[in-house]
Protein backbone atom coordinates (compact mmCIF):
# COMPACT_ATOMS: atom_id res chain seq x y z
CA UNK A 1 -104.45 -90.70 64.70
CA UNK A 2 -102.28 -92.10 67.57
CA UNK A 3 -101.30 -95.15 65.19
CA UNK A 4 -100.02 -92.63 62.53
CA UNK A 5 -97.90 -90.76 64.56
CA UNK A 6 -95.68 -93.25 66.10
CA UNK A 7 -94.60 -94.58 62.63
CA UNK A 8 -93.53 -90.97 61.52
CA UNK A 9 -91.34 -90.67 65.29
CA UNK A 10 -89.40 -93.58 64.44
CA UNK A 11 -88.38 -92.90 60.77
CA UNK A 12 -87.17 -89.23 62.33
CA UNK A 13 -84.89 -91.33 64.95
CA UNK A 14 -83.56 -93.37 62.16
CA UNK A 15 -82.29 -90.10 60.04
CA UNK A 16 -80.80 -88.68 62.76
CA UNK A 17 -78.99 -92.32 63.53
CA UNK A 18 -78.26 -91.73 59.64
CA UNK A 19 -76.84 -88.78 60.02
CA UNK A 20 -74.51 -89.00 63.09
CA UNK A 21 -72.55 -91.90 61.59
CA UNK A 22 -72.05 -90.02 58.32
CA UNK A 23 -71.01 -87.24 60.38
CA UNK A 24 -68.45 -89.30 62.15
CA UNK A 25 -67.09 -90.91 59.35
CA UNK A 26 -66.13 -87.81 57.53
CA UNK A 27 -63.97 -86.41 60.63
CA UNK A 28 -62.56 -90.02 60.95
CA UNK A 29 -61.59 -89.80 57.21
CA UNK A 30 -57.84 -88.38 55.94
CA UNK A 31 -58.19 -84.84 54.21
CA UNK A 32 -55.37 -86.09 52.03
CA UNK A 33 -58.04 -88.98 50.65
CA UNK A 34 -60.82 -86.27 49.60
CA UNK A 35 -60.43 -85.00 46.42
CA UNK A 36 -59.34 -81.50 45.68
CA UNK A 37 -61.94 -80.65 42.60
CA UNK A 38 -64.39 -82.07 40.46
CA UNK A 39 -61.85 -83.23 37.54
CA UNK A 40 -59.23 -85.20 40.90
CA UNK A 41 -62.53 -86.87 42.08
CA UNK A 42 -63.67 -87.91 38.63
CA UNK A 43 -59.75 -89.52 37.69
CA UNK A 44 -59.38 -91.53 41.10
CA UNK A 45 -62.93 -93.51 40.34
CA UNK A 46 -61.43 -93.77 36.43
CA UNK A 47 -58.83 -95.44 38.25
CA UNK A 48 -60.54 -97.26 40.82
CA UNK A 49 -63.14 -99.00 38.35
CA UNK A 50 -62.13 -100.31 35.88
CA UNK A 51 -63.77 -103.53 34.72
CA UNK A 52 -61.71 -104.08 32.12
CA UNK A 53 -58.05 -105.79 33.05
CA UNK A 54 -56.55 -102.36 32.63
CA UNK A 55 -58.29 -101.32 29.43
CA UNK A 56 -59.00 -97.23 29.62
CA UNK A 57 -62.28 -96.65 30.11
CA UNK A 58 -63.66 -94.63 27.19
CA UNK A 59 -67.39 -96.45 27.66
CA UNK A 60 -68.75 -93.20 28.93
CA UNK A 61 -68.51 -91.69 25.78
CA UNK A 62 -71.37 -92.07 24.18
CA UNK A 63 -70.69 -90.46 21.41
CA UNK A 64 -68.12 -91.68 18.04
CA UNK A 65 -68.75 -94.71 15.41
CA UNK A 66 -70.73 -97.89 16.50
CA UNK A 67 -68.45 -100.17 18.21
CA UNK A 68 -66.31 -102.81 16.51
CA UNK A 69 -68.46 -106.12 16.80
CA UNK A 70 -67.81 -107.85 13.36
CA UNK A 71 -64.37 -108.59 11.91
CA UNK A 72 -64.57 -105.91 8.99
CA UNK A 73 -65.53 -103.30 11.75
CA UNK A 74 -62.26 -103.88 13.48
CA UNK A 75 -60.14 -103.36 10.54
CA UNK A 76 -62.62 -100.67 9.02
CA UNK A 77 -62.65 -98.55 12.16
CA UNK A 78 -58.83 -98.17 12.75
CA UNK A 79 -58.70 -97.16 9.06
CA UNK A 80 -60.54 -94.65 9.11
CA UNK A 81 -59.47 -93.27 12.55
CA UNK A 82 -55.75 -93.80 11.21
CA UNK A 83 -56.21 -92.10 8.12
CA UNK A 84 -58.31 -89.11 10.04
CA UNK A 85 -54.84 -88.90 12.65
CA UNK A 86 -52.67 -88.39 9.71
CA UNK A 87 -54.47 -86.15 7.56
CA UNK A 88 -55.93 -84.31 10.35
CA UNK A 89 -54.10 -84.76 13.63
CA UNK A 90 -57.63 -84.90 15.36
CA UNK A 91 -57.25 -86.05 19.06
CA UNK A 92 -60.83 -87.86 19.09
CA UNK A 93 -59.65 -89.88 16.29
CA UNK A 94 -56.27 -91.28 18.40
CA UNK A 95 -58.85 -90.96 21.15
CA UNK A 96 -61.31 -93.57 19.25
CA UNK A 97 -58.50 -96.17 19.21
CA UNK A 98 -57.52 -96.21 22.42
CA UNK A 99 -61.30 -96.80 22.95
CA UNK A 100 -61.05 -100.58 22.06
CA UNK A 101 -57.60 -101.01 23.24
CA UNK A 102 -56.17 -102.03 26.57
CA UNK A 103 -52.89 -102.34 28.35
CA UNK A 104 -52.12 -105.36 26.91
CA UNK A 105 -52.04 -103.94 23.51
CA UNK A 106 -48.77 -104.13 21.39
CA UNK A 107 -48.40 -100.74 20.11
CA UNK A 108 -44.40 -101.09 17.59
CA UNK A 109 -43.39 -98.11 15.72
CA UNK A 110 -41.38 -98.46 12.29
CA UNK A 111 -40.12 -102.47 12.91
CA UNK A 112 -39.03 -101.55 16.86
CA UNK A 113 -39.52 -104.39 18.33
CA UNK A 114 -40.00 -102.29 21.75
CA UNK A 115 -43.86 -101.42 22.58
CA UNK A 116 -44.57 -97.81 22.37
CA UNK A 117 -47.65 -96.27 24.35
CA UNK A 118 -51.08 -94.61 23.65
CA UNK A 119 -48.68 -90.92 24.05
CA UNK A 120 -45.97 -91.78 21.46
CA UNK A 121 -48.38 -92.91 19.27
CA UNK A 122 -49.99 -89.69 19.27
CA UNK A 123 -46.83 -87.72 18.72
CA UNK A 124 -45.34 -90.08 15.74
CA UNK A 125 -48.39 -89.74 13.96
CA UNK A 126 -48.25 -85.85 14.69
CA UNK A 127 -45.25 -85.96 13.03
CA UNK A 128 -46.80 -88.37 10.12
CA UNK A 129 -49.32 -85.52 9.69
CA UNK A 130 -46.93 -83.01 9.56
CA UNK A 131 -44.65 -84.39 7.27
CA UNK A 132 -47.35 -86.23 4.84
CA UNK A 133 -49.17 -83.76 2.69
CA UNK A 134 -51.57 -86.03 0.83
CA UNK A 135 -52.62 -89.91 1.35
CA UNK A 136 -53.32 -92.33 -1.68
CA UNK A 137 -55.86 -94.75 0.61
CA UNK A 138 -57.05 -97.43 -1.62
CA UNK A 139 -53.67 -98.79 -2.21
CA UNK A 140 -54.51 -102.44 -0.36
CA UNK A 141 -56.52 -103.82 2.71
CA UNK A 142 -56.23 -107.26 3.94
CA UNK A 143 -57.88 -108.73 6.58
CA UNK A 144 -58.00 -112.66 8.30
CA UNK A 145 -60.53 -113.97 10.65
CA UNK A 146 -60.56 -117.29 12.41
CA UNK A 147 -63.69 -119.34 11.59
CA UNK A 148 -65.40 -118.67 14.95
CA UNK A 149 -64.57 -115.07 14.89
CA UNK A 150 -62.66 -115.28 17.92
CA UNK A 151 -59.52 -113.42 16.30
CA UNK A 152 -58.69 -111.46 13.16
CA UNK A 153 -55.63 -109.87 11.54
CA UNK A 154 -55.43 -107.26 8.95
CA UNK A 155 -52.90 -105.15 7.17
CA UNK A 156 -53.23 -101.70 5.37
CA UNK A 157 -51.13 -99.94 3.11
CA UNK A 158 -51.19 -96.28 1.71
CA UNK A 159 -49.01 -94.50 -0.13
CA UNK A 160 -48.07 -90.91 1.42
CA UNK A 161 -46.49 -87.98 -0.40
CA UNK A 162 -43.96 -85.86 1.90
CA UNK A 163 -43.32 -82.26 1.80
CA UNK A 164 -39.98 -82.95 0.28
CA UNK A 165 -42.38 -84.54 -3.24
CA UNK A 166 -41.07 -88.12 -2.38
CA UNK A 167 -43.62 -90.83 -2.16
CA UNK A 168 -43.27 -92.74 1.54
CA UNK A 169 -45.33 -96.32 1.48
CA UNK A 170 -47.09 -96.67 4.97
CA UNK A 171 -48.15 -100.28 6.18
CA UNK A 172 -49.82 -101.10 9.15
CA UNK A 173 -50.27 -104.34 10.72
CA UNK A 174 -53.09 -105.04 13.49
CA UNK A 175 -54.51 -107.29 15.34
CA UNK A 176 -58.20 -108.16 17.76
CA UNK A 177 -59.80 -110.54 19.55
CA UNK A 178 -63.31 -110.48 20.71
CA UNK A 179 -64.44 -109.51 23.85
CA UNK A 180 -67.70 -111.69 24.67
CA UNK A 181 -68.34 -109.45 28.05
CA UNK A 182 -67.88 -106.41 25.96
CA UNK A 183 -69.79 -107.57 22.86
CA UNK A 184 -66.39 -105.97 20.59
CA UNK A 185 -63.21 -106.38 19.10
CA UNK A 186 -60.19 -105.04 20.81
CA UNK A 187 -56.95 -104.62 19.76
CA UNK A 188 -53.60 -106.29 20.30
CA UNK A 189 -51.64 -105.46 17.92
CA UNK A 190 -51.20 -102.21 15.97
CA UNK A 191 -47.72 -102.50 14.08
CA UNK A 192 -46.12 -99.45 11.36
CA UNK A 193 -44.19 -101.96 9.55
CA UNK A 194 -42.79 -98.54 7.77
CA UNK A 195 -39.29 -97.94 7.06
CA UNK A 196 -38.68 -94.79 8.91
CA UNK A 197 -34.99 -94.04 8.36
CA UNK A 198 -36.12 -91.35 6.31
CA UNK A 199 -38.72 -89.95 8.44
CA UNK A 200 -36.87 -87.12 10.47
CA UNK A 201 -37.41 -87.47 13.94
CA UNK A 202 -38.29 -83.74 15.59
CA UNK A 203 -39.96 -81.26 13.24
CA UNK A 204 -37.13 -79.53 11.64
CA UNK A 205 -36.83 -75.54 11.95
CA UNK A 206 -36.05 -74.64 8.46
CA UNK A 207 -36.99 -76.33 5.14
CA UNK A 208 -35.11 -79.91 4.31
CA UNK A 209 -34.81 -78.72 0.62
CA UNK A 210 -32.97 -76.15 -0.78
CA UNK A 211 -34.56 -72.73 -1.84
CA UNK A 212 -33.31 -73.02 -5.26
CA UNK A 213 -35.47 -76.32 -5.66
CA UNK A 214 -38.77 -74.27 -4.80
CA UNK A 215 -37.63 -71.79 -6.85
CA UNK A 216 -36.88 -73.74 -10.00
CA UNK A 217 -39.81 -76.12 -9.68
CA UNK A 218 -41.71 -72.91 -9.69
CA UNK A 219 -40.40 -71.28 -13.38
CA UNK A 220 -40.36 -74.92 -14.45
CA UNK A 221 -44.84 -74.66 -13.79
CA UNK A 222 -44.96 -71.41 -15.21
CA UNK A 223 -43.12 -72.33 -18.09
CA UNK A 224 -44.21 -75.54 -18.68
CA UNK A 225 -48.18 -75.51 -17.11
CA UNK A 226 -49.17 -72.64 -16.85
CA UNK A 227 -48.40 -70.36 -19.50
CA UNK A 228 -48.34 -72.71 -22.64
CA UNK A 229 -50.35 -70.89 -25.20
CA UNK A 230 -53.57 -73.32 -24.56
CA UNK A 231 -56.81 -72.47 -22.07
CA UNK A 232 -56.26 -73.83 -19.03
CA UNK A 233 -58.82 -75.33 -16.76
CA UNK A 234 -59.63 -73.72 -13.16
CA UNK A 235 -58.29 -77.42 -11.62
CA UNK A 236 -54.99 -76.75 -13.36
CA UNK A 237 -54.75 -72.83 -11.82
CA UNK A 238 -55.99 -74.21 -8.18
CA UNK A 239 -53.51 -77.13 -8.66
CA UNK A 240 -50.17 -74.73 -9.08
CA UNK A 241 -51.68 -72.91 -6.19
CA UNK A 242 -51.50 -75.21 -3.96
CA UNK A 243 -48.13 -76.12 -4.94
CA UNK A 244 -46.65 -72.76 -4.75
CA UNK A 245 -49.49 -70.79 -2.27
CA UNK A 246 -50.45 -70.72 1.11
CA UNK A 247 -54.02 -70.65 1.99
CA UNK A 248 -52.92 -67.19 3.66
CA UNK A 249 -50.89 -65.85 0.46
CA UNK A 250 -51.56 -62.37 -0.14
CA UNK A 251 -52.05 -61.33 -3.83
CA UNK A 252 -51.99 -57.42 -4.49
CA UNK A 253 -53.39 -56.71 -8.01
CA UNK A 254 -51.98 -53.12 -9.37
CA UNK A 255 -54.91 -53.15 -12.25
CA UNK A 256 -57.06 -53.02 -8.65
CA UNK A 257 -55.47 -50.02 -7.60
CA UNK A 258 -53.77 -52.45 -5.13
CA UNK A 259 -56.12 -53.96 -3.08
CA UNK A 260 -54.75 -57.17 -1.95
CA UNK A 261 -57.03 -60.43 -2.52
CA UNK A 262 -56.44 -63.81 -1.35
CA UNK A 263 -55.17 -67.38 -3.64
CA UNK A 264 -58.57 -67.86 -4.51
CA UNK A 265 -58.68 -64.97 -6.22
CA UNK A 266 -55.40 -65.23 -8.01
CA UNK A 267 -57.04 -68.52 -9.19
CA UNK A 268 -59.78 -66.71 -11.00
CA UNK A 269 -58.10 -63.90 -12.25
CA UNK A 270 -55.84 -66.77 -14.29
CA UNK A 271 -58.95 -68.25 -15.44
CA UNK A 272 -60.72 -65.51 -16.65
CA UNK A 273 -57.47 -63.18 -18.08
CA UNK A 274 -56.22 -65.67 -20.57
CA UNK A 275 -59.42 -67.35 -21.46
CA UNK A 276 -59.60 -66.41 -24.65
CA UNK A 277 -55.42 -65.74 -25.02
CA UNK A 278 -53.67 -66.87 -28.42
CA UNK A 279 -50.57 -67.45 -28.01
CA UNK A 280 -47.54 -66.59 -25.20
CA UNK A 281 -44.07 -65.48 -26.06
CA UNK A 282 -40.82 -64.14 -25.08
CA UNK A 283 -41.13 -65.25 -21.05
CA UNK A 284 -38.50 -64.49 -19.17
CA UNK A 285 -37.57 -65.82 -14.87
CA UNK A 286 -35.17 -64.08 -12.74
CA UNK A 287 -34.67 -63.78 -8.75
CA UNK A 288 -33.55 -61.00 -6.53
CA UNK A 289 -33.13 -60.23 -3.34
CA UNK A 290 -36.23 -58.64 -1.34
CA UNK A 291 -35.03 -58.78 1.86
CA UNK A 292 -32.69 -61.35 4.52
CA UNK A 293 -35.16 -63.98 4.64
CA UNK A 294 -37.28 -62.99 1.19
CA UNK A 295 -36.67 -63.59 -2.03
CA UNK A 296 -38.59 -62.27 -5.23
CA UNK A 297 -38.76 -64.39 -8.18
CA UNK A 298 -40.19 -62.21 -10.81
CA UNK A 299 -42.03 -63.99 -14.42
CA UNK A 300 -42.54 -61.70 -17.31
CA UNK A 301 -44.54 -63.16 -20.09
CA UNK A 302 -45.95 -61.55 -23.47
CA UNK A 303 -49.34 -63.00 -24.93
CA UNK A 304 -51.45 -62.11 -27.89
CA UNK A 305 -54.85 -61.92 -27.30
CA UNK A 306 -57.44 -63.48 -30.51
CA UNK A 307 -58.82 -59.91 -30.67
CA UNK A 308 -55.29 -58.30 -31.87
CA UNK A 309 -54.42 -57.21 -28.47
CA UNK A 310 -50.94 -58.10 -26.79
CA UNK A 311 -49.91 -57.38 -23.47
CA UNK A 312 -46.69 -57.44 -21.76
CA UNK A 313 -47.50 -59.22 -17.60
CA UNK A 314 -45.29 -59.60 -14.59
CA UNK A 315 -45.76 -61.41 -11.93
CA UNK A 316 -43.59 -61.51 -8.73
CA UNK A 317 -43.35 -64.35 -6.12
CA UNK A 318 -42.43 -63.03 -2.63
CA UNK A 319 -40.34 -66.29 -1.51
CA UNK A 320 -39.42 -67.12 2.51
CA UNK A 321 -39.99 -69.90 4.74
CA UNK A 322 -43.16 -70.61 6.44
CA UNK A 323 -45.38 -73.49 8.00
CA UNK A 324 -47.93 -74.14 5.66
CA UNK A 325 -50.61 -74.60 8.46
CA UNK A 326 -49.36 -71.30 10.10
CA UNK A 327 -48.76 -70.73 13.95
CA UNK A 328 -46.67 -73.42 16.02
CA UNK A 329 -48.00 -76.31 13.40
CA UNK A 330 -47.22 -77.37 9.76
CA UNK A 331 -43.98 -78.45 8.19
CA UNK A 332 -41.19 -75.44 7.73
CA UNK A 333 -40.87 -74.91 3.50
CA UNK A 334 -40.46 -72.64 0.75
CA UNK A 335 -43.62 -70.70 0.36
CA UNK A 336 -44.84 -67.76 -1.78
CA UNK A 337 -46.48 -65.53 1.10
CA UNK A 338 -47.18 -62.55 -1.48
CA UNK A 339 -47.83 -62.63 -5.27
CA UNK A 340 -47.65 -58.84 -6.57
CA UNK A 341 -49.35 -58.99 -10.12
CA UNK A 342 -47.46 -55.65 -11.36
CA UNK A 343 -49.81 -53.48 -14.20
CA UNK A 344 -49.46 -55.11 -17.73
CA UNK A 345 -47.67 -53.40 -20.57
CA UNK A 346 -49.17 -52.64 -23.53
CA UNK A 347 -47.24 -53.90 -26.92
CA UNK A 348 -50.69 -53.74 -29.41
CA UNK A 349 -48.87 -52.00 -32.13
CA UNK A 350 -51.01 -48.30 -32.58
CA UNK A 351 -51.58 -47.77 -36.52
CA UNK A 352 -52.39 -45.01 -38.38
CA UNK A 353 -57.18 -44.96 -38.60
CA UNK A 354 -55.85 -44.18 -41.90
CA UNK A 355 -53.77 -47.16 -42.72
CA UNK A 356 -56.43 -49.66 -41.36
CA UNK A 357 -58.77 -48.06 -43.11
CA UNK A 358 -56.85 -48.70 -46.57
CA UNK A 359 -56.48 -52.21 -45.53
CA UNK A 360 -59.93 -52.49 -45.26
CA UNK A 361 -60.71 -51.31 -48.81
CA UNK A 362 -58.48 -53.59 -50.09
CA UNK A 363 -60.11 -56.35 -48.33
CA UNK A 364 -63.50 -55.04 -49.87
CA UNK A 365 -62.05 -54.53 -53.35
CA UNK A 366 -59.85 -58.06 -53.31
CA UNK A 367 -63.26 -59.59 -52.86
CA UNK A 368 -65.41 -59.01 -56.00
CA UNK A 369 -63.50 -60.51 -58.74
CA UNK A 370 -63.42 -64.21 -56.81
CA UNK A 371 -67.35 -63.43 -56.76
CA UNK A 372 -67.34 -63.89 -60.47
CA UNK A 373 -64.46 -66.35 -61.20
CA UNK A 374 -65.04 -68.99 -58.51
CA UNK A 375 -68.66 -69.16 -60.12
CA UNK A 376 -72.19 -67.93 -58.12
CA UNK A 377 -72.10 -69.66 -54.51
CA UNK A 378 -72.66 -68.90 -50.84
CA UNK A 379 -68.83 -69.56 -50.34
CA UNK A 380 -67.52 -67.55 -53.14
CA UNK A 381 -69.50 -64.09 -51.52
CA UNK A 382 -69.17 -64.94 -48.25
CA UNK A 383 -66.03 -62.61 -47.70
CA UNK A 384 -67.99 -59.96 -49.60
CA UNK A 385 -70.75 -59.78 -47.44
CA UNK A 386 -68.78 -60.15 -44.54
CA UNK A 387 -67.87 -56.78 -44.34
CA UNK A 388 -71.80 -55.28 -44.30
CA UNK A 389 -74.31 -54.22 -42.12
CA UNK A 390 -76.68 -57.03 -42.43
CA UNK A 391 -79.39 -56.44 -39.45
CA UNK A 392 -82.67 -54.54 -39.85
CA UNK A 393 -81.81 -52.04 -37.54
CA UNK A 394 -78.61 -50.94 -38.79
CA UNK A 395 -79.80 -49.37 -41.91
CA UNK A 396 -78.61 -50.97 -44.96
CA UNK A 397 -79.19 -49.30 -48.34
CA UNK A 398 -77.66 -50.57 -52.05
CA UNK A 399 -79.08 -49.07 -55.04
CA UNK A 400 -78.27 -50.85 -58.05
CA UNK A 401 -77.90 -48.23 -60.79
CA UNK A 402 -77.54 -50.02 -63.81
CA UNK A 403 -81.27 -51.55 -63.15
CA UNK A 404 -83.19 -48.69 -62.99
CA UNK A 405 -81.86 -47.14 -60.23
CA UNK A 406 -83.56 -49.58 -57.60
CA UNK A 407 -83.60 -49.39 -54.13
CA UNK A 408 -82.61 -52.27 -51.73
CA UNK A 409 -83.22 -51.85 -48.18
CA UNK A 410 -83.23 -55.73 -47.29
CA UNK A 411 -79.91 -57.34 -47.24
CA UNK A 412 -80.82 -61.13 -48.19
CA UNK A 413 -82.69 -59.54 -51.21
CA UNK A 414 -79.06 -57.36 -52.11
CA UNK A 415 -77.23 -60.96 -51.96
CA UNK A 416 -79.57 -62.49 -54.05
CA UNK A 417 -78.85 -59.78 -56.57
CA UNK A 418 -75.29 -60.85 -56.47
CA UNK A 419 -76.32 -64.29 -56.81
CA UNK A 420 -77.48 -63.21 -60.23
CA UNK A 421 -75.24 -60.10 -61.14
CA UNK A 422 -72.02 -63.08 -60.61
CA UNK A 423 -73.36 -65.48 -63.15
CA UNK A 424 -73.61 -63.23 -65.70
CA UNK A 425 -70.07 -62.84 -66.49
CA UNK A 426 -67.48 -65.40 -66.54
CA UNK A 427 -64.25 -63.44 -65.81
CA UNK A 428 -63.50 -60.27 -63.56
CA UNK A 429 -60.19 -58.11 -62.40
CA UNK A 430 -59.99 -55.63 -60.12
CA UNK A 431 -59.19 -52.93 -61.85
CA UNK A 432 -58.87 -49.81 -59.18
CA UNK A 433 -59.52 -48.97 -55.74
CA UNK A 434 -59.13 -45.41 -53.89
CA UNK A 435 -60.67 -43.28 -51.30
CA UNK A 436 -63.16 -40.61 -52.04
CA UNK A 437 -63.33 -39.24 -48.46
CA UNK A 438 -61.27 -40.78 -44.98
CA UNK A 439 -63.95 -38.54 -43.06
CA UNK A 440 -66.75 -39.90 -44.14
CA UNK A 441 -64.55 -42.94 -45.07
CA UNK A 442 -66.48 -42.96 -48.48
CA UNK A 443 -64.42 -45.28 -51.24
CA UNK A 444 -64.86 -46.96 -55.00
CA UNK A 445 -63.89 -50.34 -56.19
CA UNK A 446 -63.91 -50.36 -59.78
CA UNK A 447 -64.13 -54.35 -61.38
CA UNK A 448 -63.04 -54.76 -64.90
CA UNK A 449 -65.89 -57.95 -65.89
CA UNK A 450 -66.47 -59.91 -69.36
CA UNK A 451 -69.40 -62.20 -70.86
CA UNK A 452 -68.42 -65.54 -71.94
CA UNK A 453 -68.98 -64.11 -75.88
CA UNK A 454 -67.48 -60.46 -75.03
CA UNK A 455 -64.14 -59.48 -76.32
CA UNK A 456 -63.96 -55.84 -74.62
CA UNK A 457 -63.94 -56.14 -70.27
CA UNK A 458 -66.70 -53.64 -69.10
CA UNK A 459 -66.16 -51.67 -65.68
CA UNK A 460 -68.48 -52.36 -62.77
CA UNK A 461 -67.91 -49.25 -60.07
CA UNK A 462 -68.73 -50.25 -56.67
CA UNK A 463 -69.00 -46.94 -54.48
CA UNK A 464 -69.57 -47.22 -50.82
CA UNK A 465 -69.63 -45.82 -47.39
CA UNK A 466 -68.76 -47.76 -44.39
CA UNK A 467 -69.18 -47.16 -40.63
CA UNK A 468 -67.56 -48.01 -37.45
CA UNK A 469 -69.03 -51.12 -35.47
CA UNK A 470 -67.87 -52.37 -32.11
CA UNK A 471 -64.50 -52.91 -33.46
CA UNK A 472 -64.44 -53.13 -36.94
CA UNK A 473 -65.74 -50.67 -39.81
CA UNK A 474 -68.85 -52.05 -42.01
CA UNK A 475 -70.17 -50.97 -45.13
CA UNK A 476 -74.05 -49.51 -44.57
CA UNK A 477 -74.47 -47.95 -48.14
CA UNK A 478 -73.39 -48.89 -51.74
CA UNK A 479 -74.23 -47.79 -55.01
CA UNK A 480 -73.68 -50.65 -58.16
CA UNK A 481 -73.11 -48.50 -61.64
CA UNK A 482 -73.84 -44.76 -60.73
CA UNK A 483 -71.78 -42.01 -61.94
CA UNK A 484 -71.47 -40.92 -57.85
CA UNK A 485 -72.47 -42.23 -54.34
């Protein structure tokens, strides 16, 4: 027991020894040197270690892409990360870059020959991203690497589209070596061989083009895209809207009873409202004023629907400037921030039930004789017996007088009559067609026919009754050589 206890005495004098000099260092110590917070503490030992000649030291972040360790990787990596800054504007992606750079690295901006840091980097390509709206990124990759790997050069080149619809070509220029202590590629050279004369170079506060351009690029799509007469794909819709629309547009339909939508929307009801549309006519563009800063361009367009119907639509483009990514970001252009899709007019000319249902008859009557003279075929009866209730459950009924008064309830069976009734004569005229009753819309087609031997035409009556179907009238009952129906 003794030998136990002394053991445990003498580690307590040591942490007290411990203790005291700790103690006395920390009143010895400047309370200038001690950091202030968590986030001073953590920048002065980013500052103090630093194993790598200067290089930042991003190796605590554990996350982002596998580091750069093969040639291809090198070159791959700042693509991607390049591309991501200037469609994006993502810091982790600038972020990424600096990663496997160091001081040393040569960082020239548009063929300036002076070196630009890790901070103007970040705010030219904010300005890339601002001004760029879309990125061809396949247009060439090169890339060069010494036999033993030691070094490597590459170049890319993309070609960007501006805001102003002008097509910038973007080339960048790099270069790595390979760290053996950090098992990676880093860069010393990153070079925009661009010509940026015509890159502006502060984000301007109103749009570079004029708002007549916006304007007449926009009749020129309505005209010319959009409204052409032919069905037009949901890509082709989306397309103009993205051309013309703000992610944020509001659309207010009046055939809603106003409720406002969003582009999406707009999209789809351009789709689905002239699917099936025949032909456009008589469109007509004009501007006027809405307000100081808004402008309304207003397109008026007639169509002609397959079914008969035609329909008079306006459409008004609310026109002012705006940042297409909204808030304090984006690029300053002509926008349509409201589409008002005003209540169509209706042009379908209104006839007289009476006067369509003469043209009907006539339609009926016209078609008997070509039964007869064009010989007995499927084609020569097909417009016939277009125009009669052919399903079970509609209730067909013929009753062919002239052979005994029999009943036909099955329509195949009543064209198969024709079939036969047709090549029995060789020659037929109509000879008179009239209304018996518009109520019951009852009528008579009388057919003047002849034999091939006959010298004297004999008159077939048709007498039927037709109802109203869906949209169009039909003929449910007829009676072939009876006195009445």
């Amino acid at each position: 027991m003794k030998s136990l206890r002394s053991p445990l005495v003498l580690l307590f004098f040591c942490i007290l020894s411990v203790s005291a000099q700790l103690k006395f260092q920390l009143k010895k110590q400047n309370s200038s040197d001690i950091p202030t917070n968590l986030i001073d503490g953590l920048n002065k030992l980013n500052k103090n270690v630093n194993e790598t000649g200067g290089r930042r030291d991003f190796d605590a972040v554990s996350s982002g892409p596998d580091p750069p360790d093969a040639p291809s990787k090198a070159m791959d990596l700042f693509n991607e990360k390049m591309i991501g800054l200037m469609e994006t504007n993502l810091q982790e992606d600038l972020d990424v870059i600096a990663k496997y750079s160091n001081e040393e690295t040569q960082i020239l901006l548009c063929g300036n020959a002076k070196k630009s840091t890790f901070a103007e980097l970040g705010r030219f390509v904010r300005l890339l991203h601002i001004y760029f709206k879309s990125f061809d990124k396949g247009d060439h990759q090169r890339m060069h690497a010494e036999p033993d790997e030691s070094s490597m050069t590459f170049e890319l080149k993309y070609t960007a589209i501006s805001m102003e619809n002008t097509e910038v070509p973007i080339e960048w220029h790099g270069a790595a070596v390979y760290d053996a202590n950090l098992k990676y590629y880093v860069y010393t050279r990153l070079e925009l061989k661009t010509d940026c004369t015509k890159i502006p170079d502060e984000i301007p506060e109103h749009p570079v083009q004029p708002k007549e351009t916006y304007i007449n690029r926009l009749e020129s799509n309505l005209k010319n895209v959009i409204f052409t007469g032919k069905k037009q794909s949901q890509n082709t819709y989306d397309q103009f809207n993205k051309q013309f629309l703000l992610d944020r547009t509001k659309v207010k339909f009046c055939e809603l009873n106003g409720k406002i939508k969003g582009r999406d929307d707009f999209r789809d009801y351009l789709f689905k409202r002239y699917a099936d549309v025949d032909k456009f006519e008589d469109s007509k563009f004009k501007t006027e004023a809405f307000s100081d800063y808004q402008t309304d361009a207003l397109f008026t367009i007639t169509g002609t629907w397959k079914n008969g119907i035609i329909l008079k639509d306006t459409y008004r483009f609310r026109v002012e400037e705006a940042k297409e990514s909204g808030g304090d970001q984006g690029w300053v252009d002509w926008w349509s921030t409201w589409v008002i899709v005003e209540c169509p007019v209706d042009l379908t000319p209104k006839t007289d039930p009476d006067v369509l249902k003469k043209k009907f008859i006539n339609q009926v009557c016209g078609s008997i004789a070509p039964m007869v003279n064009n010989g007995p075929s499927v084609s020569s009866r097909s417009t016939f017996v277009s125009h009669f209730m052919k399903n079970d459950n509609q209730g067909f009924h013929a009753q062919i007088c002239e052979n005994q008064y029999k009943p036909i309830y099955d329509f195949s069976e009543f064209d198969k009559w024709l079939e036969t009734w047709s090549g029995e004569y060789t020659e037929a005229k109509l000879s008179e067609s009239k209304v018996e009753s518009y109520e019951n819309f009852a009528f008579i087609c009388v057919v003047d026919v002849m034999k091939k031997n006959d010298k004297e035409w004999k008159k077939r009556d048709f007498r039927m009754k037709a109802y109203f179907e869906t949209d169009t009238w039909l003929i449910k009952e007829t009676k072939i050589g009876c006195d009445q129906l």
